[in-house]
PDB file of N, CA and C in Angstrom:
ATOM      1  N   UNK A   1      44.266  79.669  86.365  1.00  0.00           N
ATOM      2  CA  UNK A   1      43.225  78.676  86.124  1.00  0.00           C
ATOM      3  C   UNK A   1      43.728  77.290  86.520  1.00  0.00           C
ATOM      4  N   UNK A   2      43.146  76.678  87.391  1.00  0.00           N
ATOM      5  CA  UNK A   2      43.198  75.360  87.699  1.00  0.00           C
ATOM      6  C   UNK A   2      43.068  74.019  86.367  1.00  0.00           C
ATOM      7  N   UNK A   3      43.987  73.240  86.805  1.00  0.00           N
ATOM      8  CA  UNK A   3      44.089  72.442  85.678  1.00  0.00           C
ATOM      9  C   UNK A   3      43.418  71.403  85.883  1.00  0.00           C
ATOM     10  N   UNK A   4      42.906  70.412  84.392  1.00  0.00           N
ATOM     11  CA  UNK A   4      41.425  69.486  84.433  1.00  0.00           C
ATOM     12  C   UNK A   4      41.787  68.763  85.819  1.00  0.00           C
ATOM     13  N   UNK A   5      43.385  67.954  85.648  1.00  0.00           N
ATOM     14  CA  UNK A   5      43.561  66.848  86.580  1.00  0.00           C
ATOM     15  C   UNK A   5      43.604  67.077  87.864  1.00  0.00           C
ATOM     16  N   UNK A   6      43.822  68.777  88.588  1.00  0.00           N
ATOM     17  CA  UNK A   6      43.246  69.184  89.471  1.00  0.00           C
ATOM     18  C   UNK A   6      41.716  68.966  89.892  1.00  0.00           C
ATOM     19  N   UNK A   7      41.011  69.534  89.295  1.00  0.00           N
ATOM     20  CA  UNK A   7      39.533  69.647  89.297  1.00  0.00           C
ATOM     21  C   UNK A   7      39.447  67.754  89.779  1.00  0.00           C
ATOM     22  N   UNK A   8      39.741  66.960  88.469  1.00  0.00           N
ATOM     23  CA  UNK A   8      39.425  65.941  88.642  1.00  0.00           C
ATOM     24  C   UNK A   8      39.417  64.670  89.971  1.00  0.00           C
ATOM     25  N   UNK A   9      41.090  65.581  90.470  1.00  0.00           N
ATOM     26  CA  UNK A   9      41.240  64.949  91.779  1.00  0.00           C
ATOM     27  C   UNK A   9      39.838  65.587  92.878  1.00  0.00           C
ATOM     28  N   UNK A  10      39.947  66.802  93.179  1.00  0.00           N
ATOM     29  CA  UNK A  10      39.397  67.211  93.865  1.00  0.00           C
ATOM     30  C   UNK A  10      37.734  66.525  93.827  1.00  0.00           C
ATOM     31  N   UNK A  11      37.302  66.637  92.337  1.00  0.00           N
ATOM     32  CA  UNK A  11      35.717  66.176  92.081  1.00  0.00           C
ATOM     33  C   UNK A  11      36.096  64.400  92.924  1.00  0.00           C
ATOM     34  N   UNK A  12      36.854  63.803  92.733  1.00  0.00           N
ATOM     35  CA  UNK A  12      37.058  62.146  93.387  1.00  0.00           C
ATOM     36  C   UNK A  12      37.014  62.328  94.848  1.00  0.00           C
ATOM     37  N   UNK A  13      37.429  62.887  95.360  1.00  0.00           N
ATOM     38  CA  UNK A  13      37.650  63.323  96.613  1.00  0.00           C
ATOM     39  C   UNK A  13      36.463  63.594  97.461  1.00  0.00           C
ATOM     40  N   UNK A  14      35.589  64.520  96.684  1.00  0.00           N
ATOM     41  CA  UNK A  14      34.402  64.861  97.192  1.00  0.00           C
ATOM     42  C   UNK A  14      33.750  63.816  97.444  1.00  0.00           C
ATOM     43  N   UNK A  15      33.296  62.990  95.846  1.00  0.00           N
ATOM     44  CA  UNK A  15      32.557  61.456  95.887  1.00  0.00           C
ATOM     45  C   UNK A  15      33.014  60.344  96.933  1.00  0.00           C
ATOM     46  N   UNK A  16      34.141  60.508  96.935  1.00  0.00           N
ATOM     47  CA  UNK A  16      34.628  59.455  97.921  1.00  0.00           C
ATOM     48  C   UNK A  16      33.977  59.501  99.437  1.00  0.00           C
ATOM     49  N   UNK A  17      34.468  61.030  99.643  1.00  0.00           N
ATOM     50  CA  UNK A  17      33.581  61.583 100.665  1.00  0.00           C
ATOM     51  C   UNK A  17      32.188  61.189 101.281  1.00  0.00           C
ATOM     52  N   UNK A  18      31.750  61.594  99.955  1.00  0.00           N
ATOM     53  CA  UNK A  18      29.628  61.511  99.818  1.00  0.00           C
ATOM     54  C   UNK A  18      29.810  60.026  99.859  1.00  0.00           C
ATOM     55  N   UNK A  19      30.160  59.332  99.302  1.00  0.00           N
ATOM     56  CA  UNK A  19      29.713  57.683  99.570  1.00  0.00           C
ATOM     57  C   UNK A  19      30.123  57.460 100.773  1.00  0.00           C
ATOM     58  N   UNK A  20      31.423  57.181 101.518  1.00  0.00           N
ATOM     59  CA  UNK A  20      31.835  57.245 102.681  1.00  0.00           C
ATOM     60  C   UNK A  20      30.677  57.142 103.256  1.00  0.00           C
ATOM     61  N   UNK A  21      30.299  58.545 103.874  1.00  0.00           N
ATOM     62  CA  UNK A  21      29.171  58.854 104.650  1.00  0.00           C
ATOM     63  C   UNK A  21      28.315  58.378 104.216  1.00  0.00           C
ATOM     64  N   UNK A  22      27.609  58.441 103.575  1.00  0.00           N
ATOM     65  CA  UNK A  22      26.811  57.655 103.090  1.00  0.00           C
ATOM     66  C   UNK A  22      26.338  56.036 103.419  1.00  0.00           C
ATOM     67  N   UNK A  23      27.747  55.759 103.629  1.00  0.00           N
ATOM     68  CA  UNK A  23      28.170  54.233 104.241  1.00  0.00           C
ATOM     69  C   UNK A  23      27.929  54.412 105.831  1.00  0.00           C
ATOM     70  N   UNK A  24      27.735  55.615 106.220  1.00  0.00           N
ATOM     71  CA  UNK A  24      28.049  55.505 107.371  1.00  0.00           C
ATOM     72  C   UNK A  24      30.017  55.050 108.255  1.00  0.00           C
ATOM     73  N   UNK A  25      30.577  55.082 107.385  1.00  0.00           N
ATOM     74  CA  UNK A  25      31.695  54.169 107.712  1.00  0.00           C
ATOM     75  C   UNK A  25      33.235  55.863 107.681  1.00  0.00           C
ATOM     76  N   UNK A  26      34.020  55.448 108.919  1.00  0.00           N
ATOM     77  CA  UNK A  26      34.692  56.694 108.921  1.00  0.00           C
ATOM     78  C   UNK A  26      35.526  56.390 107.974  1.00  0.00           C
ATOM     79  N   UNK A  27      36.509  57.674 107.742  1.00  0.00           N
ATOM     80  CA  UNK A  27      38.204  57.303 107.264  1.00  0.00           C
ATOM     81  C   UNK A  27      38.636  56.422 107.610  1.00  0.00           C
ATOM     82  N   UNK A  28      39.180  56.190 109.131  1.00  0.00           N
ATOM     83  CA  UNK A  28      39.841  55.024 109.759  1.00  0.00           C
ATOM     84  C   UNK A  28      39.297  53.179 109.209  1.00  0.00           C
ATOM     85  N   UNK A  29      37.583  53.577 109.117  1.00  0.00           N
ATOM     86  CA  UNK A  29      37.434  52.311 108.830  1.00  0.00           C
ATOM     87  C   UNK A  29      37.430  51.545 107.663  1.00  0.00           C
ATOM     88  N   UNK A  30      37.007  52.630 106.716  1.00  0.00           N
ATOM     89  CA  UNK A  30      37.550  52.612 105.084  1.00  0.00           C
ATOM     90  C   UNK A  30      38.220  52.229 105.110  1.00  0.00           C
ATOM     91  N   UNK A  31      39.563  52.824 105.683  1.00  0.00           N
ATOM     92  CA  UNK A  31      41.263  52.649 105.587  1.00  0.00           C
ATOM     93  C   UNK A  31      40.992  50.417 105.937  1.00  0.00           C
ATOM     94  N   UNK A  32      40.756  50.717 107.058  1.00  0.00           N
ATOM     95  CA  UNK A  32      40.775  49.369 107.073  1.00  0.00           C
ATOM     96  C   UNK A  32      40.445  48.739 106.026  1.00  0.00           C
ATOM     97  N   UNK A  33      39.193  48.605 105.789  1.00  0.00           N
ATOM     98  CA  UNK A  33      38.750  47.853 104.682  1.00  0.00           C
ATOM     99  C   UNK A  33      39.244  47.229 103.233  1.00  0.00           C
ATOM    100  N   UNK A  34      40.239  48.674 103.038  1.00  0.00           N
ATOM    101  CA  UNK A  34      40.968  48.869 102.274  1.00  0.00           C
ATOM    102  C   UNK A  34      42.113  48.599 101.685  1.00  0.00           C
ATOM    103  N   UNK A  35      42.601  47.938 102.982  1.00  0.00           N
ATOM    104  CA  UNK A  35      44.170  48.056 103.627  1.00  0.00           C
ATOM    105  C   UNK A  35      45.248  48.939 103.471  1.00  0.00           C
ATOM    106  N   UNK A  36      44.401  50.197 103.746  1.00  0.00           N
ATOM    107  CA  UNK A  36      45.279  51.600 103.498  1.00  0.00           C
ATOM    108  C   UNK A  36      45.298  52.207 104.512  1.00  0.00           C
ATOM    109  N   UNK A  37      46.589  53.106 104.806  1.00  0.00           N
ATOM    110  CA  UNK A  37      46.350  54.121 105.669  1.00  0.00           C
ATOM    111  C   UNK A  37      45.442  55.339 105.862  1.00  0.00           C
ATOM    112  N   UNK A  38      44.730  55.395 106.676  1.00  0.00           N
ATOM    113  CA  UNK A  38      43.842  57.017 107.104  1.00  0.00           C
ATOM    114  C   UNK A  38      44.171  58.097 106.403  1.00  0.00           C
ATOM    115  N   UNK A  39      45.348  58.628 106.380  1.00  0.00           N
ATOM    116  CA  UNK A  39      45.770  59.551 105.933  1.00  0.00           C
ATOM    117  C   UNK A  39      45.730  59.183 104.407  1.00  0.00           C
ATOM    118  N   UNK A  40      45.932  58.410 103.759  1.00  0.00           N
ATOM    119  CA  UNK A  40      45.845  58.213 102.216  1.00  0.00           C
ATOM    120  C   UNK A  40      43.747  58.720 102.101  1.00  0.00           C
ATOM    121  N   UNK A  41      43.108  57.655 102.669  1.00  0.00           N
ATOM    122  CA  UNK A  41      41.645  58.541 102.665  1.00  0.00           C
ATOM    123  C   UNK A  41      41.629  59.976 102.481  1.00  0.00           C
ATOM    124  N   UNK A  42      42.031  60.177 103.515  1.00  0.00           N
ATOM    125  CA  UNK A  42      42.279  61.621 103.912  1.00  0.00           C
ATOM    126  C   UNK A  42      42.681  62.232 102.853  1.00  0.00           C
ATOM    127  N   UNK A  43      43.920  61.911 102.030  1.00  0.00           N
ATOM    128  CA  UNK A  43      44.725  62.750 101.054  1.00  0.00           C
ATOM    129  C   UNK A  43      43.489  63.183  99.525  1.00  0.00           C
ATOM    130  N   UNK A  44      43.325  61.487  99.848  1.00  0.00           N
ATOM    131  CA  UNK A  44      42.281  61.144  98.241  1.00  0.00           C
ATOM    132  C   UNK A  44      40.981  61.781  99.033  1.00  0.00           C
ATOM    133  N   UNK A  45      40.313  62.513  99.289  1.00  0.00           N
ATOM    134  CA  UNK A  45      39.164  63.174  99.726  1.00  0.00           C
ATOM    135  C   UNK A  45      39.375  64.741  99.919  1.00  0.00           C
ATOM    136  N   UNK A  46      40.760  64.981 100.363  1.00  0.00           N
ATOM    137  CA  UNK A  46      40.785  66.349 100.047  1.00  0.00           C
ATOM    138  C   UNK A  46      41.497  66.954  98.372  1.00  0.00           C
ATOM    139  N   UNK A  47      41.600  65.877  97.556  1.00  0.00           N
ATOM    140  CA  UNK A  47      42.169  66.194  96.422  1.00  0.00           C
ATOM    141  C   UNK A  47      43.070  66.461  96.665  1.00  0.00           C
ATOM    142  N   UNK A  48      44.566  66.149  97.295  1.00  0.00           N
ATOM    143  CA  UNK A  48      45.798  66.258  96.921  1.00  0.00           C
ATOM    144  C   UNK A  48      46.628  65.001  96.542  1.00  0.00           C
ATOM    145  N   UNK A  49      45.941  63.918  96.121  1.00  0.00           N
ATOM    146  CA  UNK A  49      46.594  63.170  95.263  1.00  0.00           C
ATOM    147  C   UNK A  49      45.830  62.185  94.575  1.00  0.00           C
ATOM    148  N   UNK A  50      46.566  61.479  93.739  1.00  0.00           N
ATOM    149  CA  UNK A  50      46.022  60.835  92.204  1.00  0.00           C
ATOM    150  C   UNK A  50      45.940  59.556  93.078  1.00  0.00           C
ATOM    151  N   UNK A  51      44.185  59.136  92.667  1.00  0.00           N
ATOM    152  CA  UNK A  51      44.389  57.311  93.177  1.00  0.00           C
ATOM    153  C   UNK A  51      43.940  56.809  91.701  1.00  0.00           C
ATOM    154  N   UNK A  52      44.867  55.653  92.117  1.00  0.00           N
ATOM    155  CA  UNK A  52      45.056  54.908  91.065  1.00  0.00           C
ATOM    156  C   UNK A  52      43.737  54.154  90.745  1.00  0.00           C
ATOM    157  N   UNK A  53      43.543  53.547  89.248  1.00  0.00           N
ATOM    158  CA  UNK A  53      42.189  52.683  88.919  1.00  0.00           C
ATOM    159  C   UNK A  53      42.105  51.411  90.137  1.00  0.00           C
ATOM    160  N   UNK A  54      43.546  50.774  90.570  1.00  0.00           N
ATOM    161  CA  UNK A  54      43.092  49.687  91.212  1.00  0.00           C
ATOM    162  C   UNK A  54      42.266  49.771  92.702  1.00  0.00           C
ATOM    163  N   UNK A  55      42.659  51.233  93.168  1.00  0.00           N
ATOM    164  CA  UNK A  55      42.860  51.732  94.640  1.00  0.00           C
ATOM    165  C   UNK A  55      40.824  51.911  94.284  1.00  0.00           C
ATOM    166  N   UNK A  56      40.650  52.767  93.387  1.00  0.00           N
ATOM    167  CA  UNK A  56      39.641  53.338  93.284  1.00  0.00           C
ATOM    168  C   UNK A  56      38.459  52.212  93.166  1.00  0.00           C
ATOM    169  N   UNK A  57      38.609  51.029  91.981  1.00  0.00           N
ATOM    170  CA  UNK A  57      38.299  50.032  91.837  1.00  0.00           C
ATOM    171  C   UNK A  57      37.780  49.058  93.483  1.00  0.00           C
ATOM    172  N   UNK A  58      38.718  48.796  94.312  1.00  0.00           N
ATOM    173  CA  UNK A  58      38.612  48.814  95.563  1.00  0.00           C
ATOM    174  C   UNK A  58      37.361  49.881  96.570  1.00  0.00           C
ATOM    175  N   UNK A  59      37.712  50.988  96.688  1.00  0.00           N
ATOM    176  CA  UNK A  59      36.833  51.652  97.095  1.00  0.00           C
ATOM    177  C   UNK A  59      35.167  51.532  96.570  1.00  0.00           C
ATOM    178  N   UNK A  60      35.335  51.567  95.601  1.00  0.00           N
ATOM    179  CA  UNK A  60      34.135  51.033  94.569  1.00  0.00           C
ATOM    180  C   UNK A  60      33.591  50.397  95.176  1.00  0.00           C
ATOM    181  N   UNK A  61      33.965  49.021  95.160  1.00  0.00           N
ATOM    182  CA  UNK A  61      33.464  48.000  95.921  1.00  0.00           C
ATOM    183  C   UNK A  61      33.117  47.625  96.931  1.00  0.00           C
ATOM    184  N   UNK A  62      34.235  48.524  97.939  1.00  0.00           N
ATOM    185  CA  UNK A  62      34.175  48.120  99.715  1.00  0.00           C
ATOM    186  C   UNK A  62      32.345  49.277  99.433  1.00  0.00           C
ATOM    187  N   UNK A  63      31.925  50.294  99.078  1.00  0.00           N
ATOM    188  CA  UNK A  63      31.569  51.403  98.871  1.00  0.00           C
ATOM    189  C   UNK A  63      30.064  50.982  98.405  1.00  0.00           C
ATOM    190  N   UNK A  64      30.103  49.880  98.071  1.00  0.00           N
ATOM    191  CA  UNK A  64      29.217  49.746  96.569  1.00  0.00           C
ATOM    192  C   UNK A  64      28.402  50.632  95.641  1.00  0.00           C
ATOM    193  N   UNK A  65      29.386  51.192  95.426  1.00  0.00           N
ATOM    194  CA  UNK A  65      29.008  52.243  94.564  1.00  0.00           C
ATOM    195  C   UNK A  65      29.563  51.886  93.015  1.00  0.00           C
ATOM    196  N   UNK A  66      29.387  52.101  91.624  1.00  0.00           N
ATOM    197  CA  UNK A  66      29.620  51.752  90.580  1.00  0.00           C
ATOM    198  C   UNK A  66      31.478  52.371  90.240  1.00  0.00           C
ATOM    199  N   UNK A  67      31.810  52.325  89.663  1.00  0.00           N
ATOM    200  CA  UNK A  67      33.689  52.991  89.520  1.00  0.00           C
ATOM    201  C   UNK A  67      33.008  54.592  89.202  1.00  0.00           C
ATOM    202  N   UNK A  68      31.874  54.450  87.985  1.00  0.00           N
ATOM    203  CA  UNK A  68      31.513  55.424  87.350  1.00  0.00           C
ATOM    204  C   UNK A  68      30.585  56.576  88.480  1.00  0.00           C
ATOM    205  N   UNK A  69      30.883  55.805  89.806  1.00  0.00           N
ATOM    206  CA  UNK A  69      30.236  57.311  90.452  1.00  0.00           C
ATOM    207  C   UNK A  69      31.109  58.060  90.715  1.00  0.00           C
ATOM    208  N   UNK A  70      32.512  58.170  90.925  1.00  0.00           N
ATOM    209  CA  UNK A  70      33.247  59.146  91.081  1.00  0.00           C
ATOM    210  C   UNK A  70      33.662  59.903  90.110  1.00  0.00           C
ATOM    211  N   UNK A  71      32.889  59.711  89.345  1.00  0.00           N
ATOM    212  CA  UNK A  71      33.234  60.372  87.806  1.00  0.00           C
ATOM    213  C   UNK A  71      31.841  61.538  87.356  1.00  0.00           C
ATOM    214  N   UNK A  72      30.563  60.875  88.360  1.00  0.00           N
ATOM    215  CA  UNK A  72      29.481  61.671  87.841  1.00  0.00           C
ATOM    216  C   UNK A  72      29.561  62.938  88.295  1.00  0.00           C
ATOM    217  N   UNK A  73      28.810  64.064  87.388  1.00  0.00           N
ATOM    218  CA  UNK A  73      28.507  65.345  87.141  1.00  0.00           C
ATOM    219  C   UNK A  73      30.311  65.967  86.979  1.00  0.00           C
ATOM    220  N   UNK A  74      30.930  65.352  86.897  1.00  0.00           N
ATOM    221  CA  UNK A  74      32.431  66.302  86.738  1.00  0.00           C
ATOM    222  C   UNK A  74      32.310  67.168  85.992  1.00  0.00           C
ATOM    223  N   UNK A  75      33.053  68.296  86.028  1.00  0.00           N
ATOM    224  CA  UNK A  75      32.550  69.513  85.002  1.00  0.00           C
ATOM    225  C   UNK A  75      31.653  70.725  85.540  1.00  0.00           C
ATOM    226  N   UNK A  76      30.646  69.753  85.771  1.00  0.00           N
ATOM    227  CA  UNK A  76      29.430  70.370  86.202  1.00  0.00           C
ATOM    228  C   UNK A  76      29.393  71.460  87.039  1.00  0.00           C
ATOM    229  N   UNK A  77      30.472  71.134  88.199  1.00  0.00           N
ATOM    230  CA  UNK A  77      31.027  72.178  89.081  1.00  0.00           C
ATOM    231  C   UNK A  77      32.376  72.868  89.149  1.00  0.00           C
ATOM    232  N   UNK A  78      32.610  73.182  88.066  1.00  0.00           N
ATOM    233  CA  UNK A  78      34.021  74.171  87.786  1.00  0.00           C
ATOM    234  C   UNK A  78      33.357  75.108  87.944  1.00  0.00           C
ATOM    235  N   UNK A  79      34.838  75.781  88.996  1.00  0.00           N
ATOM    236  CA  UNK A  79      34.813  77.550  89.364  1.00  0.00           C
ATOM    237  C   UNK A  79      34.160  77.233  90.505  1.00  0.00           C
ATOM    238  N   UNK A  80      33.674  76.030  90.954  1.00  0.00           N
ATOM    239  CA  UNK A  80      33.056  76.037  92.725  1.00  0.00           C
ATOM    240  C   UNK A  80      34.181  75.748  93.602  1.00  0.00           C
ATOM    241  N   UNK A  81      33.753  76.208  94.590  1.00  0.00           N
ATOM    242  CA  UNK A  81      34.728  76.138  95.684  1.00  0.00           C
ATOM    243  C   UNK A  81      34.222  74.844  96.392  1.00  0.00           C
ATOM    244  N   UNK A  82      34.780  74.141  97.055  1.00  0.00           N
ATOM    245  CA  UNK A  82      34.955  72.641  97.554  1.00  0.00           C
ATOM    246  C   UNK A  82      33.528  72.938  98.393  1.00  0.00           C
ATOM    247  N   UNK A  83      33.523  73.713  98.812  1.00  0.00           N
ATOM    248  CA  UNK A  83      32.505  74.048  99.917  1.00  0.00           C
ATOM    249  C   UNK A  83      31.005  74.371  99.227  1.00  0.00           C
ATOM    250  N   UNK A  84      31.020  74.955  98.414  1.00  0.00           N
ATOM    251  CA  UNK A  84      30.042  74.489  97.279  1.00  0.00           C
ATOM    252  C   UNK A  84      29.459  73.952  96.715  1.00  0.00           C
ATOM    253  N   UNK A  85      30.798  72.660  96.331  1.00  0.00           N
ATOM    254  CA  UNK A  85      30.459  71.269  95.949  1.00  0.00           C
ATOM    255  C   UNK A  85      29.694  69.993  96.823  1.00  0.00           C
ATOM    256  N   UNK A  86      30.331  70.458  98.045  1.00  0.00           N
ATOM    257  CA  UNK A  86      30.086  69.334  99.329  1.00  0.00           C
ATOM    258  C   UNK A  86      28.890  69.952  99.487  1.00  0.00           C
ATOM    259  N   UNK A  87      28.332  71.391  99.574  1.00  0.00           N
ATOM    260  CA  UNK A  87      26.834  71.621 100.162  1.00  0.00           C
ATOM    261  C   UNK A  87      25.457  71.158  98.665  1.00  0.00           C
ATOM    262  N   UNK A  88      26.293  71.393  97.762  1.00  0.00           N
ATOM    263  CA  UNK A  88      25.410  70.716  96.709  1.00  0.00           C
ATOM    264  C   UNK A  88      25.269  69.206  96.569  1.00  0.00           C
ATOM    265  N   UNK A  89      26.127  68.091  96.910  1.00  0.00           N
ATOM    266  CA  UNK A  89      25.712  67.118  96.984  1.00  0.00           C
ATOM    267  C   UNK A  89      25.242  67.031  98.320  1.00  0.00           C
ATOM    268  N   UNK A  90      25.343  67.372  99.181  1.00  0.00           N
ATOM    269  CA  UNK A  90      24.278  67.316 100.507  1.00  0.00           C
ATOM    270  C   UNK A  90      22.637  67.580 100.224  1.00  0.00           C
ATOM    271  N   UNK A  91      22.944  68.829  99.508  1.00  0.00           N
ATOM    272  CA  UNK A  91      21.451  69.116  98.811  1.00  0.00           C
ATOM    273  C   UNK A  91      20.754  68.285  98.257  1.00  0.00           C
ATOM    274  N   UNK A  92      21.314  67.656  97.062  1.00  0.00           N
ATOM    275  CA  UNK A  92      20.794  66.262  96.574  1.00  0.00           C
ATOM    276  C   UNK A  92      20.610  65.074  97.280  1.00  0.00           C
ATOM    277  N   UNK A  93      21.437  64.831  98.477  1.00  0.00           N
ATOM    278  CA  UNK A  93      21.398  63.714  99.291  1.00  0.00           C
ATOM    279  C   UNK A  93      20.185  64.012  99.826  1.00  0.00           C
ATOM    280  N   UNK A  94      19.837  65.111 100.629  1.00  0.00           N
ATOM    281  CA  UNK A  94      18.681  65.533 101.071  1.00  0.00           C
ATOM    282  C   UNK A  94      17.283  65.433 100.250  1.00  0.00           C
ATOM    283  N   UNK A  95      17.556  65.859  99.057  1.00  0.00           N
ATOM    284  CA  UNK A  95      16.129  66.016  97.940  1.00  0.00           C
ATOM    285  C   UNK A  95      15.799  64.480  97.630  1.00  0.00           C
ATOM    286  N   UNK A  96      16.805  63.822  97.414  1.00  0.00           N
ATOM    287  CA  UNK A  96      16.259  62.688  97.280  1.00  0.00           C
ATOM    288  C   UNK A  96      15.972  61.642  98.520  1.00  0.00           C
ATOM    289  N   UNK A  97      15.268  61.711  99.646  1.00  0.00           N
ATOM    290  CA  UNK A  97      14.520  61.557 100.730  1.00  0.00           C
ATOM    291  C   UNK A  97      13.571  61.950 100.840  1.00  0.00           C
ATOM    292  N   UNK A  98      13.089  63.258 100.176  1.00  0.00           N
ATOM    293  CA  UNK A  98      11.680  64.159 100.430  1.00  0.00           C
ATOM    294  C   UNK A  98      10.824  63.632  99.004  1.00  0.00           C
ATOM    295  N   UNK A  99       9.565  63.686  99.654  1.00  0.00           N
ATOM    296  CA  UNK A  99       8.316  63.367  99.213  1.00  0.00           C
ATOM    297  C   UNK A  99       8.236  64.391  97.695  1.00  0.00           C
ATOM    298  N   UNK A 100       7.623  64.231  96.646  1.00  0.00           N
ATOM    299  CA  UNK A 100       7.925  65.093  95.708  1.00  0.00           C
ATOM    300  C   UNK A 100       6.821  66.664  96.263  1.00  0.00           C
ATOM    301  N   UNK A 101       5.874  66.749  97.257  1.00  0.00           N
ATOM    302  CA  UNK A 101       5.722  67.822  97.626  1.00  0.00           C
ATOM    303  C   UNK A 101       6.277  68.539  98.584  1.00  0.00           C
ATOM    304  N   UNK A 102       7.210  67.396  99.232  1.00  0.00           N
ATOM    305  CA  UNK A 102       8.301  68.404 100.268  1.00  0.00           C
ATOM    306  C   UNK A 102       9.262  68.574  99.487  1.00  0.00           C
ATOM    307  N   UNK A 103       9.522  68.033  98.606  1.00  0.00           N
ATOM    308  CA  UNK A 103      11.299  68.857  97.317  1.00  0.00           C
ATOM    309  C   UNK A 103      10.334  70.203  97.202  1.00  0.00           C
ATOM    310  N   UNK A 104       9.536  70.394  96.639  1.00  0.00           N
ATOM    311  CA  UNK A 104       8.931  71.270  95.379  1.00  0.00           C
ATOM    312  C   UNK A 104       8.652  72.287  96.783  1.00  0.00           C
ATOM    313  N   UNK A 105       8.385  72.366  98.031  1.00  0.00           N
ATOM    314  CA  UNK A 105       8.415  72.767  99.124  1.00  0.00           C
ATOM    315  C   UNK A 105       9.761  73.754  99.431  1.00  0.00           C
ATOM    316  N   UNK A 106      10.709  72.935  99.245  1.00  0.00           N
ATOM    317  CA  UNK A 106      12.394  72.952  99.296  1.00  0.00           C
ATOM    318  C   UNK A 106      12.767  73.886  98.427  1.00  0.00           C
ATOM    319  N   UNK A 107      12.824  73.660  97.466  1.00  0.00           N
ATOM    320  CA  UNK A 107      12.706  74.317  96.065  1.00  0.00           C
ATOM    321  C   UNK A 107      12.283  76.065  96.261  1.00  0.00           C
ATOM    322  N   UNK A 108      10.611  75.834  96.807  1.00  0.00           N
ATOM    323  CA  UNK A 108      10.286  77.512  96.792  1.00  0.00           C
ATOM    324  C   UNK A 108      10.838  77.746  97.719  1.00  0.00           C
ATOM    325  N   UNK A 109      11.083  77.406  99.240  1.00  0.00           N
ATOM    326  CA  UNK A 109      11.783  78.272 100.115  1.00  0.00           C
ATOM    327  C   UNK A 109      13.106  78.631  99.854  1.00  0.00           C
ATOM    328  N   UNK A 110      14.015  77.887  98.622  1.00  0.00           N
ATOM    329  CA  UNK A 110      15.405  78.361  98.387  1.00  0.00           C
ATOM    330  C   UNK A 110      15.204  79.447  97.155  1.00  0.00           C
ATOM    331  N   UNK A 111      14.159  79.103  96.365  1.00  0.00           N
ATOM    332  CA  UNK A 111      13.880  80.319  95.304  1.00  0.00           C
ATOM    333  C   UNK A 111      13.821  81.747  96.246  1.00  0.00           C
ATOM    334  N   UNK A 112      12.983  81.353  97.585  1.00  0.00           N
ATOM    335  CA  UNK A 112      12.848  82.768  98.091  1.00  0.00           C
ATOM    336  C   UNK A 112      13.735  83.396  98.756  1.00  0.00           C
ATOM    337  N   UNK A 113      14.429  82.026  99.445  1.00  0.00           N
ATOM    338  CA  UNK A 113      16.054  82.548 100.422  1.00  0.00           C
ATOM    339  C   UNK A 113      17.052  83.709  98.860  1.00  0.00           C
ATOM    340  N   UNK A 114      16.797  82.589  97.926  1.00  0.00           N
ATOM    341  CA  UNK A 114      17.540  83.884  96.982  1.00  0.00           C
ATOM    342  C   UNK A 114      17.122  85.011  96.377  1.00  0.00           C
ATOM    343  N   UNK A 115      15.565  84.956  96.200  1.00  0.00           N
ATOM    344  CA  UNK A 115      15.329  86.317  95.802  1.00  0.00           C
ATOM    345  C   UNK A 115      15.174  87.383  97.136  1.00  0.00           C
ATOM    346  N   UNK A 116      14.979  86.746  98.292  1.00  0.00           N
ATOM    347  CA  UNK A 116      15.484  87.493  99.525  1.00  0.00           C
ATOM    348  C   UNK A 116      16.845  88.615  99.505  1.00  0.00           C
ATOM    349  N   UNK A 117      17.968  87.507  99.064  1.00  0.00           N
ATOM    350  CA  UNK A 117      19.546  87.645  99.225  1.00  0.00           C
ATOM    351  C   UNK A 117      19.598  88.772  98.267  1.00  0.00           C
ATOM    352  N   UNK A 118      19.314  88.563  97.098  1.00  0.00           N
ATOM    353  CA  UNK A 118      19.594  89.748  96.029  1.00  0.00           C
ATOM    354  C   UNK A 118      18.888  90.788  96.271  1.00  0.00           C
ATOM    355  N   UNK A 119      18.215  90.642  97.004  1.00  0.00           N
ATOM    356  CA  UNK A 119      17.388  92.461  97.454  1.00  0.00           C
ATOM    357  C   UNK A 119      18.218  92.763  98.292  1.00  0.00           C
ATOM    358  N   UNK A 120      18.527  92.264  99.469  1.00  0.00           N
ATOM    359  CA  UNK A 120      19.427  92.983 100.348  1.00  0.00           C
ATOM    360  C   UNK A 120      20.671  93.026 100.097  1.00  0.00           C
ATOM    361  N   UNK A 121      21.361  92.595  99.219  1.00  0.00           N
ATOM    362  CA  UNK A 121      22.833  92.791  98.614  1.00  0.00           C
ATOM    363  C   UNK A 121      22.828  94.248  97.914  1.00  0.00           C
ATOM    364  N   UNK A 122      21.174  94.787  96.794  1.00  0.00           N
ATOM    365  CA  UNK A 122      21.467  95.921  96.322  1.00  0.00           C
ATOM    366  C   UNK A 122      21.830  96.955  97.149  1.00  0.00           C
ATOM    367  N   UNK A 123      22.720  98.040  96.915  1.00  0.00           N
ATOM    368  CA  UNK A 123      22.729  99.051  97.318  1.00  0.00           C
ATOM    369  C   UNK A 123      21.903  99.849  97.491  1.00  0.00           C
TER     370      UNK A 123
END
């Protein structure tokens, strides 16, 4: 079992990620912004290391995003695989653009992609 401060890096990593893009703005230019190296982005986005409140604090800002967004839904996705995580906040990035009858649109065609999936998985 993976430990919280694992999870926790990894959940920062993701967010960092999703805002990033979001920004439109690469690693390299973050880094700039930042006055950090690429590869530190890099490290802190794939979850293999601890950034500090001031580093994060920074990102925050270049980011404008609140400190407390790299902290939201944590938990929420234990036992997901990174790839999981990144297609679920894509999902949300996406839902929140659509009209509330194109979500609810969204919505039934993934209700049906899955009740699709579980019929053809039975034996």
């Amino acid at each position: 079992m993976r430990s919280m401060s694992i999870d926790l890096k990894r959940h920062i990593g993701t967010r960092l990620k999703q805002a990033r893009k979001l920004k439109g703005l690469t690693q390299e230019r973050l880094a700039e912004k930042v006055k950090k190296y690429p590869e530190t982005i890099s490290n802190i986005e794939r979850g293999s290391v601890y950034v500090g409140l001031k580093l994060l604090e920074k990102l925050a800002q270049t980011l404008e995003v609140p400190m407390a967004f790299f902290f939201e839904d944590f938990g929420d996705y234990k036992g997901l695989s990174r790839s999981k995580i990144e297609a679920t906040e894509k999902l949300k990035e996406l839902g929140s653009k659509l009209s509330g009858s194109q979500f609810q649109l969204a919505v039934e065609m993934l209700e049906t992609l899955v009740e699709h999936s579980g019929k053809s998985r039975k034996p």
